[in-house]
Protein backbone atom coordinates (compact mmCIF):
# COMPACT_ATOMS: atom_id res chain seq x y z
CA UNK A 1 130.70 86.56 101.56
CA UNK A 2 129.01 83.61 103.39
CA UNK A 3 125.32 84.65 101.76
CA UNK A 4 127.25 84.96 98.36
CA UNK A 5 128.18 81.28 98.85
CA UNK A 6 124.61 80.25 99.91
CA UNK A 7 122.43 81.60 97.18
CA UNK A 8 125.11 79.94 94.43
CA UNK A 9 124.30 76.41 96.65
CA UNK A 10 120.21 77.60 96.75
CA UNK A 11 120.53 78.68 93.46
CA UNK A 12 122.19 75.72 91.59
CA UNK A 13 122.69 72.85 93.62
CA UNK A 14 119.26 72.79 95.35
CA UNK A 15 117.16 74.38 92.38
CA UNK A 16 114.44 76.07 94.97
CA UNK A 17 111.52 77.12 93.86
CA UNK A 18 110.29 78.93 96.75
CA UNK A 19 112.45 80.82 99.19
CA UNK A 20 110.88 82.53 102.08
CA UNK A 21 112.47 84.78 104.58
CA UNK A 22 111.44 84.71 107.97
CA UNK A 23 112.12 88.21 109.54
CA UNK A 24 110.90 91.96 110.09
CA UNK A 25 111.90 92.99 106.72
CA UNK A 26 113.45 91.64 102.82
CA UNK A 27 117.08 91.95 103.56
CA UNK A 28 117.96 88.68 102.40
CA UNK A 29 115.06 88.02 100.12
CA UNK A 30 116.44 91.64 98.27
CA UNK A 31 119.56 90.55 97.24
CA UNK A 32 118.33 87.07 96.40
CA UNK A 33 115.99 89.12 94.26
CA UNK A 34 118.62 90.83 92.46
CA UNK A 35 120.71 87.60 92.02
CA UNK A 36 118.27 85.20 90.33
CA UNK A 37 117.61 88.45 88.27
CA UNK A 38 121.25 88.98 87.41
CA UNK A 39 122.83 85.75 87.29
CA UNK A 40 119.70 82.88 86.68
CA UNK A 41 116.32 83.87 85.16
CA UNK A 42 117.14 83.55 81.77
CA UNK A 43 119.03 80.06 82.52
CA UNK A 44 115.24 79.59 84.09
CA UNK A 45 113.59 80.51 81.69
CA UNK A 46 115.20 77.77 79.47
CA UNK A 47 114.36 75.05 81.23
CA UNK A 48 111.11 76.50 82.67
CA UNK A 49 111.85 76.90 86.05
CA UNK A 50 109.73 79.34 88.08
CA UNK A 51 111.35 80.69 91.34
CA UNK A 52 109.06 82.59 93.64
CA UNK A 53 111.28 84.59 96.51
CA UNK A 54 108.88 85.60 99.77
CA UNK A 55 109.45 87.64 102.55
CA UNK A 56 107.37 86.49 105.44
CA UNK A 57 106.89 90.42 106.82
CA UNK A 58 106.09 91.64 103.66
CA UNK A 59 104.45 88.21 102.12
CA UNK A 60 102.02 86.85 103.85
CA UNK A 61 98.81 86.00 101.81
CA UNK A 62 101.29 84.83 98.75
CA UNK A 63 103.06 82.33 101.49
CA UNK A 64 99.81 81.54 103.07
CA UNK A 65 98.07 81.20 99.72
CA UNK A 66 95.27 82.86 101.10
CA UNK A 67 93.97 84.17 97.52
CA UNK A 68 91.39 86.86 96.89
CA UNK A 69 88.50 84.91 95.71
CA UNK A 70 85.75 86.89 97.11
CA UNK A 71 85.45 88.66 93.85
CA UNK A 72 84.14 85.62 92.42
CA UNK A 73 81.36 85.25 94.79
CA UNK A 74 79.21 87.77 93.54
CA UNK A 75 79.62 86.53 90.14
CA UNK A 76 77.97 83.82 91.05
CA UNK A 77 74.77 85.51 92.27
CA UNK A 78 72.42 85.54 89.19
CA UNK A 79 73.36 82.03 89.13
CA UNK A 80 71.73 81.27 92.33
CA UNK A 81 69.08 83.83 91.85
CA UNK A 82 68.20 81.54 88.23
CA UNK A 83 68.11 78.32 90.47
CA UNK A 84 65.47 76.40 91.76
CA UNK A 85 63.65 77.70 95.04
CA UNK A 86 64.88 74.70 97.60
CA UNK A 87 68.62 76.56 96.52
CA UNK A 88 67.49 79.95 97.14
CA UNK A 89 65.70 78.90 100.42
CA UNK A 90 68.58 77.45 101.38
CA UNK A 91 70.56 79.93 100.75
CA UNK A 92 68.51 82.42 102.54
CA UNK A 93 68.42 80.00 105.59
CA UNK A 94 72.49 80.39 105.44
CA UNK A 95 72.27 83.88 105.44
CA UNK A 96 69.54 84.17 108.31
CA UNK A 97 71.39 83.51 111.57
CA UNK A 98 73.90 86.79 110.62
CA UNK A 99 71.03 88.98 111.12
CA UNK A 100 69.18 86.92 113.67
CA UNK A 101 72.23 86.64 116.19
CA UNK A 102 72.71 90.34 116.17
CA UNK A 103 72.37 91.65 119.85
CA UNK A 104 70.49 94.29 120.70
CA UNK A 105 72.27 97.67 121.64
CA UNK A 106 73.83 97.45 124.93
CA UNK A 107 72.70 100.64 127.21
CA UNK A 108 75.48 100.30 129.74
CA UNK A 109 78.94 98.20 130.16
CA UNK A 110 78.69 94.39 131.41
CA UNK A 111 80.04 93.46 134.27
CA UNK A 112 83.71 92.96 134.20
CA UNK A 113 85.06 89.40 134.16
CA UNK A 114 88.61 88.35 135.15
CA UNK A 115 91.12 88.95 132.69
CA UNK A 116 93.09 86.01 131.74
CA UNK A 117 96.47 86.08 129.84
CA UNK A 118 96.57 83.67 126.56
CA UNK A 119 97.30 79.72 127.13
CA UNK A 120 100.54 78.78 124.83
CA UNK A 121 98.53 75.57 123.82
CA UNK A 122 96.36 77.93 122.63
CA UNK A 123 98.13 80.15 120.53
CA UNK A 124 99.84 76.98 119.41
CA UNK A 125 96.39 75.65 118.14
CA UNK A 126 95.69 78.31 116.46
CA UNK A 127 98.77 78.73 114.41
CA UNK A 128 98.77 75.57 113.22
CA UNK A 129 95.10 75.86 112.27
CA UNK A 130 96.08 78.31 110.21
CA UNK A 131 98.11 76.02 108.06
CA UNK A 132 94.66 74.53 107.18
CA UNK A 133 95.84 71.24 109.60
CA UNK A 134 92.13 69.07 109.35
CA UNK A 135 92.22 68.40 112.68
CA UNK A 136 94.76 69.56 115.91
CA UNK A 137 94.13 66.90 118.72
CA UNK A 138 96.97 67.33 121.56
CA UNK A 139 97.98 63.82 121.60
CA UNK A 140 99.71 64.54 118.00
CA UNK A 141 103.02 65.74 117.34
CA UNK A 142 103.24 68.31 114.35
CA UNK A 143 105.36 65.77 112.73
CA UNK A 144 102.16 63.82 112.64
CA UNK A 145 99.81 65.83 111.86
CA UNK A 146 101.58 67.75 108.57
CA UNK A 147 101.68 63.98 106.98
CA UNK A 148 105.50 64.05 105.82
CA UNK A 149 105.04 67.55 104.01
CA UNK A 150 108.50 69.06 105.40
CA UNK A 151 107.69 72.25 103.95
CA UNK A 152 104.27 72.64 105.76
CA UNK A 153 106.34 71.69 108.84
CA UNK A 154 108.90 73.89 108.29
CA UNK A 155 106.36 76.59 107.81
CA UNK A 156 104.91 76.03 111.16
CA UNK A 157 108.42 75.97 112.90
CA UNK A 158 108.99 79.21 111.28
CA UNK A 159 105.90 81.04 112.53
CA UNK A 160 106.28 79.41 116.31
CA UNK A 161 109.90 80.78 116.58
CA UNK A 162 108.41 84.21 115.43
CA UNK A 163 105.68 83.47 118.08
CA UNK A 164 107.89 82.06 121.09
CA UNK A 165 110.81 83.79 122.31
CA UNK A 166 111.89 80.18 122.99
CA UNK A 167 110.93 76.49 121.50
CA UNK A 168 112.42 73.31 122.49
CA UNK A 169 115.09 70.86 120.17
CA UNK A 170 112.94 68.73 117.88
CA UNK A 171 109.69 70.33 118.83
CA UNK A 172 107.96 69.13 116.45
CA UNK A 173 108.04 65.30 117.02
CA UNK A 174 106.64 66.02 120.56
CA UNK A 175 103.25 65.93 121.32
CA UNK A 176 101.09 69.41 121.45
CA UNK A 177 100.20 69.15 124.77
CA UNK A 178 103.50 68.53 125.73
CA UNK A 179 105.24 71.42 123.34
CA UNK A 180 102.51 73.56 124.54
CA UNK A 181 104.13 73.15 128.22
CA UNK A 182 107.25 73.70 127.48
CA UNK A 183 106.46 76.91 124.98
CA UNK A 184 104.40 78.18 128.05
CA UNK A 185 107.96 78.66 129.74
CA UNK A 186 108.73 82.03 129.26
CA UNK A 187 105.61 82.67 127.33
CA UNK A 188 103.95 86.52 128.24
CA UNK A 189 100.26 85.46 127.74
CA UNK A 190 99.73 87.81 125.02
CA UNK A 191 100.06 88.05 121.44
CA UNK A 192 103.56 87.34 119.61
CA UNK A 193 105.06 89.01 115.76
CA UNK A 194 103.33 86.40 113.76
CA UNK A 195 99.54 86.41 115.84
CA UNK A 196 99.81 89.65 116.24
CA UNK A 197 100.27 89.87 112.57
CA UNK A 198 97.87 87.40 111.36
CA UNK A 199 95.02 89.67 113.50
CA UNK A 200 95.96 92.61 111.67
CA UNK A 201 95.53 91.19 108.82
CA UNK A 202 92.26 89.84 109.71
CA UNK A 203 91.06 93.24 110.83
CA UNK A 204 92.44 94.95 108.26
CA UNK A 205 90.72 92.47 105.02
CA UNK A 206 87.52 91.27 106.53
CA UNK A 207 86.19 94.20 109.09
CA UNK A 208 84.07 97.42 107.91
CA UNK A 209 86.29 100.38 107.23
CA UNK A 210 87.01 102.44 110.86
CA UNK A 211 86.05 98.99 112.68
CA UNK A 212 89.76 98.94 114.30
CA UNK A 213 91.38 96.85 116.86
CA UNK A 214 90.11 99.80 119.34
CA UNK A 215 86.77 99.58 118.14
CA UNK A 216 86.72 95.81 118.86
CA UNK A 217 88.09 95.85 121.84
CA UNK A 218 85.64 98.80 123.40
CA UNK A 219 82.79 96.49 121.84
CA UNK A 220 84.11 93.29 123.40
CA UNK A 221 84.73 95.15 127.04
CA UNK A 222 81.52 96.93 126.69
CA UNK A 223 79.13 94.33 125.88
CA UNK A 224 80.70 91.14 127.22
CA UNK A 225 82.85 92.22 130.44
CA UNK A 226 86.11 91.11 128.57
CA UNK A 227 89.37 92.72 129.46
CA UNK A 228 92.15 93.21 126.84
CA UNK A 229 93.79 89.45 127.10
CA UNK A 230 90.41 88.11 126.81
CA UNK A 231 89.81 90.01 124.09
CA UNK A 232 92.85 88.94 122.29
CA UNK A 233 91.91 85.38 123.25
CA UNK A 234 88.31 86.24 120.92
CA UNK A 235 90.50 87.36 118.12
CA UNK A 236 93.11 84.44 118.19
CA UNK A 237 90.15 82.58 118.27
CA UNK A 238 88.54 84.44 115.59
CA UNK A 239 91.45 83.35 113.40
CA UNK A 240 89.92 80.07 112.89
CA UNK A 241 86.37 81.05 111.94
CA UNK A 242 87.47 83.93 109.93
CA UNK A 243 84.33 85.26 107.53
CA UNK A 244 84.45 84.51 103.89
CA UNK A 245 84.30 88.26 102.50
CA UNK A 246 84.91 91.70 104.56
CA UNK A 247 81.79 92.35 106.37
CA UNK A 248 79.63 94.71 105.29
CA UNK A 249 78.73 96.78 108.28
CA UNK A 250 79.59 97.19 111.96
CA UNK A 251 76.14 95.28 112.94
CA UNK A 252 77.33 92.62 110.73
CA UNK A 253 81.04 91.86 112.14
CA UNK A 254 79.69 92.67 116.25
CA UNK A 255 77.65 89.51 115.54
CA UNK A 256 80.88 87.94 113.97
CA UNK A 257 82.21 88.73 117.15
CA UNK A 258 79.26 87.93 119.32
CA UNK A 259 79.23 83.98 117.66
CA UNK A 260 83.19 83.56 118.36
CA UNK A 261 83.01 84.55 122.02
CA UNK A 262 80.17 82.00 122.34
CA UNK A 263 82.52 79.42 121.25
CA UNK A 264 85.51 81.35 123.30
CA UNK A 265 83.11 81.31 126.95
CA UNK A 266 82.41 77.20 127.01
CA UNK A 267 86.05 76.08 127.25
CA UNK A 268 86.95 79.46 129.68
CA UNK A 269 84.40 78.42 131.56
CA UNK A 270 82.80 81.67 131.81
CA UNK A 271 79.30 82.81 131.87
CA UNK A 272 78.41 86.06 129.94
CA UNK A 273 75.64 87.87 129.51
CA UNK A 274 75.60 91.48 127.09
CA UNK A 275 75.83 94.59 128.74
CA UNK A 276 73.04 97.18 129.04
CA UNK A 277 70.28 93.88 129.54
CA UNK A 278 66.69 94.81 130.20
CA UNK A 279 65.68 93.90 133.49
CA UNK A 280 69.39 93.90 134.68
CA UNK A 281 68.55 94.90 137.80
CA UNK A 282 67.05 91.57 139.08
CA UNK A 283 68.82 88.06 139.57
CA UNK A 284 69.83 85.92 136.75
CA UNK A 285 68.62 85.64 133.16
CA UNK A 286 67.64 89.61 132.49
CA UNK A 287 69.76 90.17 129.15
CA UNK A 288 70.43 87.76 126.35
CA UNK A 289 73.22 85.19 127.39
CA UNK A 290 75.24 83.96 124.86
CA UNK A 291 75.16 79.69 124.40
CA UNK A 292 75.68 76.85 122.37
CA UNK A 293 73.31 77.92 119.51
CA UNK A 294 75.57 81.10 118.68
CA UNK A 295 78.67 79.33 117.10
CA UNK A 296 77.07 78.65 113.91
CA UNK A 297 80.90 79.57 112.36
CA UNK A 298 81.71 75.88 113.55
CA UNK A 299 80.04 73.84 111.23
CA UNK A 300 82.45 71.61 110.56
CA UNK A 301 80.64 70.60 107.09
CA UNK A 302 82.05 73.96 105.70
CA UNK A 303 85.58 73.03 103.89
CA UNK A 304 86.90 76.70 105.07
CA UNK A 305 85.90 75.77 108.76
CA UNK A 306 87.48 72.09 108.74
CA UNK A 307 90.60 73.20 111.12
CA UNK A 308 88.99 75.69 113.20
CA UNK A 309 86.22 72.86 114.83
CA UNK A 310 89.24 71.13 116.50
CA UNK A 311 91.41 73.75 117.58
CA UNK A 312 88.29 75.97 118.96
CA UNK A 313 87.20 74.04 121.51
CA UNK A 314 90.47 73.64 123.46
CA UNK A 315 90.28 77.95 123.64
């Protein structure tokens, strides 16, 4: 009776537009569904109002507006194949680095490195990163950093108490560092409901088909000496330099993966070097070793890599 009550207050006092539900699965979102068909749309429709009703399990690029626009891209092609030569060379010098950075085939596993569980600051980062946040420094509060939207900020909220099995009263006027700490109470080091879904989706839209979570992870162990938590750590990483378009081939997203654990190994303070190197068998240097040059995904002069330059380096 209680949820009858509430969608006659959503529905008429408070005129929503958008309602999302945040849980495993459209219970409420159904019936809301049903309502605005049976009782308001054509009431709506009268005064053009547009209601949009989300559920956050089922919803998540529509909530996230994260729109497929790669179609587009290759509409644009002849374009750039009619232009000038300085725009073709440039974009050919844009392309270059994904086939340059590819390493060669590993012949035998790395050695192993410490596995480390995930940082809470970290997972924080990243999540609100993915609310395309410019910039993440820890000395802001998320208060701060949405700039008054109360619906961004609600969003966030939303996807940290998925994340977190706790969070703190009026979390989001303290500052990161200091929410980090006290989300790190409790916290299991390893990926929550919403990363955990946010990397499937990742996976699932912008790897080559049969490139799985498996696959990445054998790759990742294999050629780097990461463990599983590491390995998650690359892929909550990975969240923020996320390709434009699905890969086209396994070469193509193991050097996707190969320029985000570059980025990962500075701020872990690890040093890595691929598995299988020639010349392993002697003393320093014998196999490619991944450095600064790598993490061409940061260039913060790309508008779709704006958040992920801040957040990244605190991984």
């Amino acid at each position: 009776m209680r949820w009858i009550e509430t969608q006659v207050l959503l529905f008429t006092r408070y005129k929503f537009e958008r309602l999302i539900e945040l849980g495993p699965g459209p219970t409420l979102t159904g019936m809301a569904t049903r309502t605005l068909k049976a009782k308001y749309e054509a009431s709506d429709g009268s005064i053009s109002l547009t209601r949009v009703i989300y559920c956050h399990a089922k919803h998540p690029k529509e909530i996230y507006c994260q729109f497929e626009d790669e179609a587009a891209q290759p509409e644009a092609a002849p374009e750039s194949a009619a232009a000038p030569e300085p725009v073709a060379a440039t974009q050919a010098a844009t392309a270059a680095p994904v086939a340059i950075a590819a390493p060669a085939p590993s012949a035998g596993p790395a050695t192993a490195i410490a596995d480390e569980p995930l940082k809470a600051v970290d997972t924080l980062h990243v999540i609100i990163a993915q609310k395309k946040v410019e910039e993440v420094p820890l000395s802001k509060s998320i208060k701060d950093l949405v700039g008054g939207k109360s619906t961004l900020q609600n969003e966030i909220l939303g996807d940290l108490n998925l994340e977190f099995t706790t969070a703190p009263e009026k979390g989001e006027e303290l500052p990161l560092d200091e929410l980090g700490s006290s989300l790190g109470s409790g916290y299991s080091g390893q990926l929550g409901k919403h990363t955990t879904g946010l990397i499937s989706r990742l996976i699932g839209g912008k790897m080559p088909g049969g490139f799985n979570l498996t696959a990445i992870k054998g790759y990742l162990s294999k050629t780097w000496g990461l463990g599983p938590l590491r390995s998650d750590g690359v892929l909550l990483l990975g969240l923020t330099m996320e390709p434009p378009k699905r890969l086209g081939s396994e070469a193509e997203a193991k050097t996707w993966l190969d320029s985000v654990t570059a980025v990962y190994a500075r701020p872990a303070g690890i040093s890595l070097s691929s598995g299988g190197a020639a010349g392993g068998s002697g003393g320093g240097g014998g196999g490619p070793v991944i450095n600064r040059s790598s993490s061409k995904p940061l260039n913060t002069n790309s508008p779709s890599n704006k958040s992920s330059s801040t957040c990244a380096t605190s991984i």
